[in-house]
N, C-alpha and C. Protein backbone atom coordinates (compact mmCIF):
# COMPACT_ATOMS: atom_id res chain seq x y z
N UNK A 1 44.30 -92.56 8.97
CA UNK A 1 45.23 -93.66 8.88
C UNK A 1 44.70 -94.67 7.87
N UNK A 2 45.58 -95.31 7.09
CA UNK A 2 45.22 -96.39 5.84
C UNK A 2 45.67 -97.27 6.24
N UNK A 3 45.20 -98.36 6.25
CA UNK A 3 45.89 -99.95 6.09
C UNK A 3 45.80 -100.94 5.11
N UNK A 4 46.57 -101.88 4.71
CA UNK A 4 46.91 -102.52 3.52
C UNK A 4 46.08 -103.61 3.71
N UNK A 5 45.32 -104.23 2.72
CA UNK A 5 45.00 -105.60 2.62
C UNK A 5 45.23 -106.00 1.44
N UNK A 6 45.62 -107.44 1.46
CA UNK A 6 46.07 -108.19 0.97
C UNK A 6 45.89 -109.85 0.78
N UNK A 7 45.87 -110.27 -0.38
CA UNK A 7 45.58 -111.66 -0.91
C UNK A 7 46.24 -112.28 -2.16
N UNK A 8 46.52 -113.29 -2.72
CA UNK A 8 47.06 -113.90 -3.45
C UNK A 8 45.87 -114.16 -4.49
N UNK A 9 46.02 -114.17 -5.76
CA UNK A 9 45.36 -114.58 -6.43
C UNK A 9 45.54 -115.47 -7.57
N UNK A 10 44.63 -116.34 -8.19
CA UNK A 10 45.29 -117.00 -9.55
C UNK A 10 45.20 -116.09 -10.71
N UNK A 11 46.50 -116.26 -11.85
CA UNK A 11 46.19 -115.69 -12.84
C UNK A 11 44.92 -114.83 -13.14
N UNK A 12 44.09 -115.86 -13.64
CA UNK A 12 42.57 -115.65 -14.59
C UNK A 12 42.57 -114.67 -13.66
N UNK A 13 42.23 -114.81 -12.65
CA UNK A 13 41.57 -113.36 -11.47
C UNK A 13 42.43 -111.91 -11.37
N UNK A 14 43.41 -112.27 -11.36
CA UNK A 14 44.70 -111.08 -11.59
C UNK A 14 44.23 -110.41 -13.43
N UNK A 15 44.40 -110.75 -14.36
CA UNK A 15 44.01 -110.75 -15.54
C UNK A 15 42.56 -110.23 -15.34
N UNK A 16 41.48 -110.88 -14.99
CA UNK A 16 40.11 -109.93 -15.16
C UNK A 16 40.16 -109.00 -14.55
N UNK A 17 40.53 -108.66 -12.95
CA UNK A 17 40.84 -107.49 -12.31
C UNK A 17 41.65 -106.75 -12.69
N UNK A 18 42.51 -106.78 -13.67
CA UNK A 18 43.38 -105.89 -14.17
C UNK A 18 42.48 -105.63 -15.00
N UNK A 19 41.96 -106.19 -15.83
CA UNK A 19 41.31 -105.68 -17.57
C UNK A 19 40.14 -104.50 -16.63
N UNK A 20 39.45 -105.21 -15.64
CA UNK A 20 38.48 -104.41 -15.35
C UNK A 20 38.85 -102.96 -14.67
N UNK A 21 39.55 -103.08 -14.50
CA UNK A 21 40.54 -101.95 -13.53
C UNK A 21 40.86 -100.62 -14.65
N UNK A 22 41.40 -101.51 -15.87
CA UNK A 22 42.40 -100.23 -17.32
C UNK A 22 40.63 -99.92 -17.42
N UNK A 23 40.00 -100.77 -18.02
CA UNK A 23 38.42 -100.77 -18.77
C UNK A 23 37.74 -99.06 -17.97
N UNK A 24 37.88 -99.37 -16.60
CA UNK A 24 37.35 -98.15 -15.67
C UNK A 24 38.35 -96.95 -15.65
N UNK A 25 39.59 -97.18 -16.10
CA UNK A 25 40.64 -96.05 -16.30
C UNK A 25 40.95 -96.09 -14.55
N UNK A 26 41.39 -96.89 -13.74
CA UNK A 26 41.52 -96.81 -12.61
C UNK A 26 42.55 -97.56 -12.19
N UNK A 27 43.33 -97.50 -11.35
CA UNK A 27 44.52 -98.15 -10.69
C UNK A 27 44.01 -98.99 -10.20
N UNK A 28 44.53 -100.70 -10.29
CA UNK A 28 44.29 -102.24 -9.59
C UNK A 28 43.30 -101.70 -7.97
N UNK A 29 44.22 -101.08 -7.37
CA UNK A 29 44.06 -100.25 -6.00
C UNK A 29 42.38 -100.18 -6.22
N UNK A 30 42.92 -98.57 -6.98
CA UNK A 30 41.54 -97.73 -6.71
C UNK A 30 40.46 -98.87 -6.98
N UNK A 31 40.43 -99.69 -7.86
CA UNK A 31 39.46 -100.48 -8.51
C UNK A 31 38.65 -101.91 -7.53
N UNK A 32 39.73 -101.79 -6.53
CA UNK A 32 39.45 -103.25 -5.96
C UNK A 32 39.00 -102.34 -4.53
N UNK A 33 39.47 -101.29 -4.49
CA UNK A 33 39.09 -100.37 -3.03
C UNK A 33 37.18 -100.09 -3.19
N UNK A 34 36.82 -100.02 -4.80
CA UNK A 34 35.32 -99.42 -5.01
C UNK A 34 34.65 -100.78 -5.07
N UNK A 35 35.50 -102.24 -5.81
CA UNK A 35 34.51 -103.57 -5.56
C UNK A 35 34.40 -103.61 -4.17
N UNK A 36 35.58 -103.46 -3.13
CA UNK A 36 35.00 -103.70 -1.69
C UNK A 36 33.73 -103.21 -0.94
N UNK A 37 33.93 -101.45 -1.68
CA UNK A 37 32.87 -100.78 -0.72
C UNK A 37 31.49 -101.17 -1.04
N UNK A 38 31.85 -101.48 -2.47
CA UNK A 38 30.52 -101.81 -3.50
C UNK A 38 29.95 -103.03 -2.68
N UNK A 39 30.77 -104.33 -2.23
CA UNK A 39 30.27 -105.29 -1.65
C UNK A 39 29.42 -104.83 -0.32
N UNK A 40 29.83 -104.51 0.30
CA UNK A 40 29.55 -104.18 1.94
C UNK A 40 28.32 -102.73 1.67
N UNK A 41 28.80 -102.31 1.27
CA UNK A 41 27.69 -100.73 1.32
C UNK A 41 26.35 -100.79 0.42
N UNK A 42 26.63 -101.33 -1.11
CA UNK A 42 26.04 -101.38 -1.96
C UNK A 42 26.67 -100.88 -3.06
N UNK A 43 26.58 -101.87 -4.54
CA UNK A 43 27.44 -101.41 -5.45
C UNK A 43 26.90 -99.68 -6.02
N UNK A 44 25.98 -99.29 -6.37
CA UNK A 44 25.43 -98.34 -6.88
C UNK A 44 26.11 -96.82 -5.87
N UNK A 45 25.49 -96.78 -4.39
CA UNK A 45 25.94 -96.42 -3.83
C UNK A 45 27.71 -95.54 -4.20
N UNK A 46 28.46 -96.50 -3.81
CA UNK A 46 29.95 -96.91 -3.93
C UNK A 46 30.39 -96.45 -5.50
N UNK A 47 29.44 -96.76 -6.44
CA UNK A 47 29.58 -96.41 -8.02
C UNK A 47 29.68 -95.04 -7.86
N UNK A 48 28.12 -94.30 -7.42
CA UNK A 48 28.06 -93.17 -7.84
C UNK A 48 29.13 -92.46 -6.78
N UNK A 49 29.65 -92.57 -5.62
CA UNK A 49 30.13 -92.00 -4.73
C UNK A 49 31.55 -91.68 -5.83
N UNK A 50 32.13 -92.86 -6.08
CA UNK A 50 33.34 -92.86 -7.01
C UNK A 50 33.65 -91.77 -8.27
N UNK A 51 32.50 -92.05 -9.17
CA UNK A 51 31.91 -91.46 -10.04
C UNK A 51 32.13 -89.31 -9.89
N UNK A 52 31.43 -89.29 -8.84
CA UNK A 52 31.18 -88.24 -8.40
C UNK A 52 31.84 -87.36 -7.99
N UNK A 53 32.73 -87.99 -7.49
CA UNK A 53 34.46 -87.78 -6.84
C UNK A 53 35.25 -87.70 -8.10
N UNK A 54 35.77 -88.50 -9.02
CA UNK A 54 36.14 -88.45 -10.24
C UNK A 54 36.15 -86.99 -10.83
N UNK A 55 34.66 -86.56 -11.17
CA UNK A 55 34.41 -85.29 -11.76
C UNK A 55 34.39 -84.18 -11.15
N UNK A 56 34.31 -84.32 -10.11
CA UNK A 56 34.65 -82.93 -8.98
C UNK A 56 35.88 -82.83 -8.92
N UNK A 57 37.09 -83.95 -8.88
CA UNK A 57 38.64 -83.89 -8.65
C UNK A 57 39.31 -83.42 -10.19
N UNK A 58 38.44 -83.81 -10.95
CA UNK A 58 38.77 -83.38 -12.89
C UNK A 58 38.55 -81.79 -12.83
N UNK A 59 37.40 -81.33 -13.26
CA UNK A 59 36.71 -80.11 -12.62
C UNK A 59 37.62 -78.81 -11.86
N UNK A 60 37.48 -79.51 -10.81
CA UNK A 60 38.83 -78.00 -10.08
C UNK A 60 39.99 -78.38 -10.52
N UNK A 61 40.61 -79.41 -10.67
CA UNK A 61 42.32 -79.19 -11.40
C UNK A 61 41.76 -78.44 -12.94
N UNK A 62 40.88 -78.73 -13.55
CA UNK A 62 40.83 -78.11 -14.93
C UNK A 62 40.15 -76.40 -14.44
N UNK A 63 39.68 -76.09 -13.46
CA UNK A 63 39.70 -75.17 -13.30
C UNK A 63 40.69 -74.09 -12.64
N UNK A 64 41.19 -74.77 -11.74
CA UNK A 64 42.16 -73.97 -11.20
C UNK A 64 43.48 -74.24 -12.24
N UNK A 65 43.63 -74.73 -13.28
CA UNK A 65 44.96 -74.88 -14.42
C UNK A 65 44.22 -73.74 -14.87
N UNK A 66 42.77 -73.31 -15.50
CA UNK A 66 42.84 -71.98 -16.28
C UNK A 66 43.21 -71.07 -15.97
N UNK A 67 42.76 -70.97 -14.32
CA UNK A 67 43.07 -69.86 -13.51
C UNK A 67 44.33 -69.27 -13.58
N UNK A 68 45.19 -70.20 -13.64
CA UNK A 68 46.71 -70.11 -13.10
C UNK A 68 47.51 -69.46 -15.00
N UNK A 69 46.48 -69.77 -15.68
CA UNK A 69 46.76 -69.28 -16.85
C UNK A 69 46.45 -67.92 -17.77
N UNK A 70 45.20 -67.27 -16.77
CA UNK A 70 44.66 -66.52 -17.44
C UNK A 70 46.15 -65.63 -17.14
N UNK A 71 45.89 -64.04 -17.98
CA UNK A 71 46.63 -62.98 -17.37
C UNK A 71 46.37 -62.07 -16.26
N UNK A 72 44.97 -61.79 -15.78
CA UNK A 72 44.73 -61.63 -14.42
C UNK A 72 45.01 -62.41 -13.49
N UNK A 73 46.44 -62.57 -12.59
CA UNK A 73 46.82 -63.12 -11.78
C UNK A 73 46.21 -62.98 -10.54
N UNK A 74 45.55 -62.17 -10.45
CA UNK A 74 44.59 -61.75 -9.09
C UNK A 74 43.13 -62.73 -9.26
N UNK A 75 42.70 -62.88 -10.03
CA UNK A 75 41.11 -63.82 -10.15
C UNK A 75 41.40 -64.99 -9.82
N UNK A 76 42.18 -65.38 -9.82
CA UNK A 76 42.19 -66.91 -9.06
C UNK A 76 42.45 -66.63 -7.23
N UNK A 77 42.90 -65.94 -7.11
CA UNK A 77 42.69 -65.51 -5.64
C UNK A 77 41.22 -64.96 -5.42
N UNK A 78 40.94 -64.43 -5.91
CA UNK A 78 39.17 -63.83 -5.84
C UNK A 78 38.58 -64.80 -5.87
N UNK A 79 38.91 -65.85 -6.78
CA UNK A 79 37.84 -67.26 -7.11
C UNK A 79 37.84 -68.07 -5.84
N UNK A 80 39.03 -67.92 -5.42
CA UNK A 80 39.52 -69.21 -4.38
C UNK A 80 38.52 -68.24 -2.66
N UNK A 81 38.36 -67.25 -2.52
CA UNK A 81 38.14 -66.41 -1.77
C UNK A 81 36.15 -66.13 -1.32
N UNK A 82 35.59 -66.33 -2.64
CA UNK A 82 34.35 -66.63 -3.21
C UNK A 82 34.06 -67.87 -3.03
N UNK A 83 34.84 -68.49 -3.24
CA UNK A 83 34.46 -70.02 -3.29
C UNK A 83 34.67 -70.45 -1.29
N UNK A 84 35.40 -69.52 -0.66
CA UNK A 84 35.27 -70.02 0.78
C UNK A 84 34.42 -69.42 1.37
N UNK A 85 33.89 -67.99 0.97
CA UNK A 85 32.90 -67.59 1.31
C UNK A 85 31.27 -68.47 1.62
N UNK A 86 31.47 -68.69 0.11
CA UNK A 86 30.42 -69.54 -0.46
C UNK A 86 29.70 -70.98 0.27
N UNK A 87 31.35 -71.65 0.76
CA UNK A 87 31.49 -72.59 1.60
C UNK A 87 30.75 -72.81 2.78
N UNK A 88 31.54 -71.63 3.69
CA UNK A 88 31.22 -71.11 4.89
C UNK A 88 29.36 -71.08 4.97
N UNK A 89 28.81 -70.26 3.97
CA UNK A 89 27.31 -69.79 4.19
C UNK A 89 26.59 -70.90 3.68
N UNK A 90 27.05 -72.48 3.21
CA UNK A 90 26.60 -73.32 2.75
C UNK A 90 26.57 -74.15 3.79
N UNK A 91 27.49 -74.44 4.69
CA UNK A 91 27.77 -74.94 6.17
C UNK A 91 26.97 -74.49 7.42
N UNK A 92 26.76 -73.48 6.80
CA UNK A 92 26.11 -72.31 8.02
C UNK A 92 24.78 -72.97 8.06
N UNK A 93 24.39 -73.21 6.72
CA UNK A 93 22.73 -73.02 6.17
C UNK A 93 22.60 -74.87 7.01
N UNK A 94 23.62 -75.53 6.77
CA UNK A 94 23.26 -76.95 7.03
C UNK A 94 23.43 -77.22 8.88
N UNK A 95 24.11 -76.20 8.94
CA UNK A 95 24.35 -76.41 10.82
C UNK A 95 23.23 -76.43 11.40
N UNK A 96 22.03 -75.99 11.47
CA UNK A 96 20.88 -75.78 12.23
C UNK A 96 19.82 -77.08 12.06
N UNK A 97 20.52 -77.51 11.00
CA UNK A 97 19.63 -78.67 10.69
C UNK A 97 20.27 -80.05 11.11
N UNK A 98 21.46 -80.30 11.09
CA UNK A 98 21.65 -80.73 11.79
C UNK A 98 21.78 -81.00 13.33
N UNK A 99 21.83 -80.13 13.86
CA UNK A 99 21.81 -79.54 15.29
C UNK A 99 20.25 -79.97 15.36
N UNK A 100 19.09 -79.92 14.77
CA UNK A 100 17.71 -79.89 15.65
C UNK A 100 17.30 -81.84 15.26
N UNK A 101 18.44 -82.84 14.80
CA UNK A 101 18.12 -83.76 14.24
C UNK A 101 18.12 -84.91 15.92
């Protein structure tokens, strides 16, 4: 579940938060959602979390667009299939360790 917050601001502040917002290539939103976490969590933190997310969400759309392009219509099902495999025995490997914490 999401909830809205909300505030009024003057100009100048609307204007720098916008510039800083295009500057990061990010929606007012997204931009004022990463100064929050940045405040409370730690900016670096909150940076790289953002950051990180960014290129993993770039990444599989640019990967799964090749997929969907090559002429083997079957390898993107193999990829997608490998990749849950992969998942699964990566989850597996972290369950025990968590479990003895």
């Amino acid at each position: 579940m999401r909830f809205a917050l909300q505030c009024y601001v003057d100009r100048e502040l609307y204007e720098a938060v916008n510039a800083a917002a295009e500057a990061a290539h990010m929606s007012v939103s997204q931009w004022l959602r990463l100064a929050v976490i940045g405040t409370i969590e730690g900016q670096s933190e909150a940076a790289f979390r953002d950051r990180l997310m960014s290129h993993l969400l770039f990444t599989s759309a640019a990967a799964d667009g090749l997929l969907m392009a090559l002429c083997d219509k079957d390898i993107r099902t193999r990829v997608h299939a490998a990749h849950g495999k992969r998942l699964r025995e990566y989850r597996e490997r972290l369950a025990p360790s968590k479990g003895g914490d």
